[in-house]
Protein backbone atom coordinates (compact mmCIF):
# COMPACT_ATOMS: atom_id res chain seq x y z
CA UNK A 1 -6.42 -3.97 3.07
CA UNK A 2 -8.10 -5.98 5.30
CA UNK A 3 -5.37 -7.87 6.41
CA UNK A 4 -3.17 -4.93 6.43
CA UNK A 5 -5.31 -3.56 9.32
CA UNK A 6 -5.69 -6.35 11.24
CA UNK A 7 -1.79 -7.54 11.24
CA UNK A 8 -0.83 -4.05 11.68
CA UNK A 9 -3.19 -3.02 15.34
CA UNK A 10 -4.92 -6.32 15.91
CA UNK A 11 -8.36 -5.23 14.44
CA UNK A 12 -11.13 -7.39 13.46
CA UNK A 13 -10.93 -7.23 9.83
CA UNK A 14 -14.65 -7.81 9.36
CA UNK A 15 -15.54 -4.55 11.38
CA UNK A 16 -15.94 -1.39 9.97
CA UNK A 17 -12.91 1.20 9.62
CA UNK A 18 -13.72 4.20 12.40
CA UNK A 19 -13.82 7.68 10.90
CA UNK A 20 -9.46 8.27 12.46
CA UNK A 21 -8.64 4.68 10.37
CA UNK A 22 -10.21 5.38 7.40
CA UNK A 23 -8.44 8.80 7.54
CA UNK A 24 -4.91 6.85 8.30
CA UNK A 25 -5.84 4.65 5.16
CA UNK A 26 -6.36 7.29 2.91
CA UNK A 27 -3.24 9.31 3.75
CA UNK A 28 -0.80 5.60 3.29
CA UNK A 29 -2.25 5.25 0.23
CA UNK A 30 -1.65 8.64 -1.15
CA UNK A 31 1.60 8.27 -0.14
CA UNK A 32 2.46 4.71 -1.79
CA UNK A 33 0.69 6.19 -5.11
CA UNK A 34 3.08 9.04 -4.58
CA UNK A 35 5.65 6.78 -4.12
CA UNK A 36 5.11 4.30 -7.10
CA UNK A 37 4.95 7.05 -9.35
CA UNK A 38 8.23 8.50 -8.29
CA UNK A 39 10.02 5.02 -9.33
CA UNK A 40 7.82 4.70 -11.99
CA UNK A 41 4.99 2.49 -11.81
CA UNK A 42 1.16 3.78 -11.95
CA UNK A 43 -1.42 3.29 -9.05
CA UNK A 44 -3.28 0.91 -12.07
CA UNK A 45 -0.17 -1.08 -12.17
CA UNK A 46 0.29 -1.78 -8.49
CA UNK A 47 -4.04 -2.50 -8.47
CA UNK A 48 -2.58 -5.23 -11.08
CA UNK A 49 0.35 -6.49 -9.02
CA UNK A 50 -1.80 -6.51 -6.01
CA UNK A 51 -4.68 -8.37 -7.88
CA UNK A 52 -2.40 -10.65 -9.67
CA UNK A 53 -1.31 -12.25 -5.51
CA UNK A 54 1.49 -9.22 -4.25
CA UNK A 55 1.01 -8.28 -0.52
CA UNK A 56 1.20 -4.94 0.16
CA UNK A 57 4.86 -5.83 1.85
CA UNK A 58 5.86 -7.17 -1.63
CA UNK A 59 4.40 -4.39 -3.25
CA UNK A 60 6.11 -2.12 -1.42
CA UNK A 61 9.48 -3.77 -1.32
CA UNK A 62 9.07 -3.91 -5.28
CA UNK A 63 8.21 -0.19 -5.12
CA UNK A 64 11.69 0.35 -2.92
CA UNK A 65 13.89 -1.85 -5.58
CA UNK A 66 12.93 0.44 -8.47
CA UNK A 67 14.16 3.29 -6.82
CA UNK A 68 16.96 4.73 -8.15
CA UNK A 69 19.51 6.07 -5.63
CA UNK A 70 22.16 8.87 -6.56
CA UNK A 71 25.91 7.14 -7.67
């Protein structure tokens, strides 16, 4: 998450998160569990995937190509 952070606004990753950021975090996470649920894949399973190398952009884009849109 780290690197998330400090690609996305230029922070330094090794400083803490300020009370607004860790708020921000918190909220994009909920929604990507949210998310992965809808398409069908647990929050354990995307700790795996992310664990096992995934970014969070190749997470996400996984998340995306699950997603079944109406014919």
């Amino acid at each position: 998450m780290a690197e998330m952070r400090s690609a996305s606004n230029g922070i330094d990753s090794a400083g803490p998160l300020t009370r607004n950021q860790q708020e921000v975090l918190r909220r994009a996470v909920a929604k990507v569990v949210l998310f992965g649920e809808r398409v069908g894949v647990s929050s354990d399973e995307m700790i795996c995937l992310l664990e096992g190398g995934l970014t969070m952009k190749e997470l996400l884009n996984y998340l995306v190509s699950r997603q079944k849109y109406p014919a």
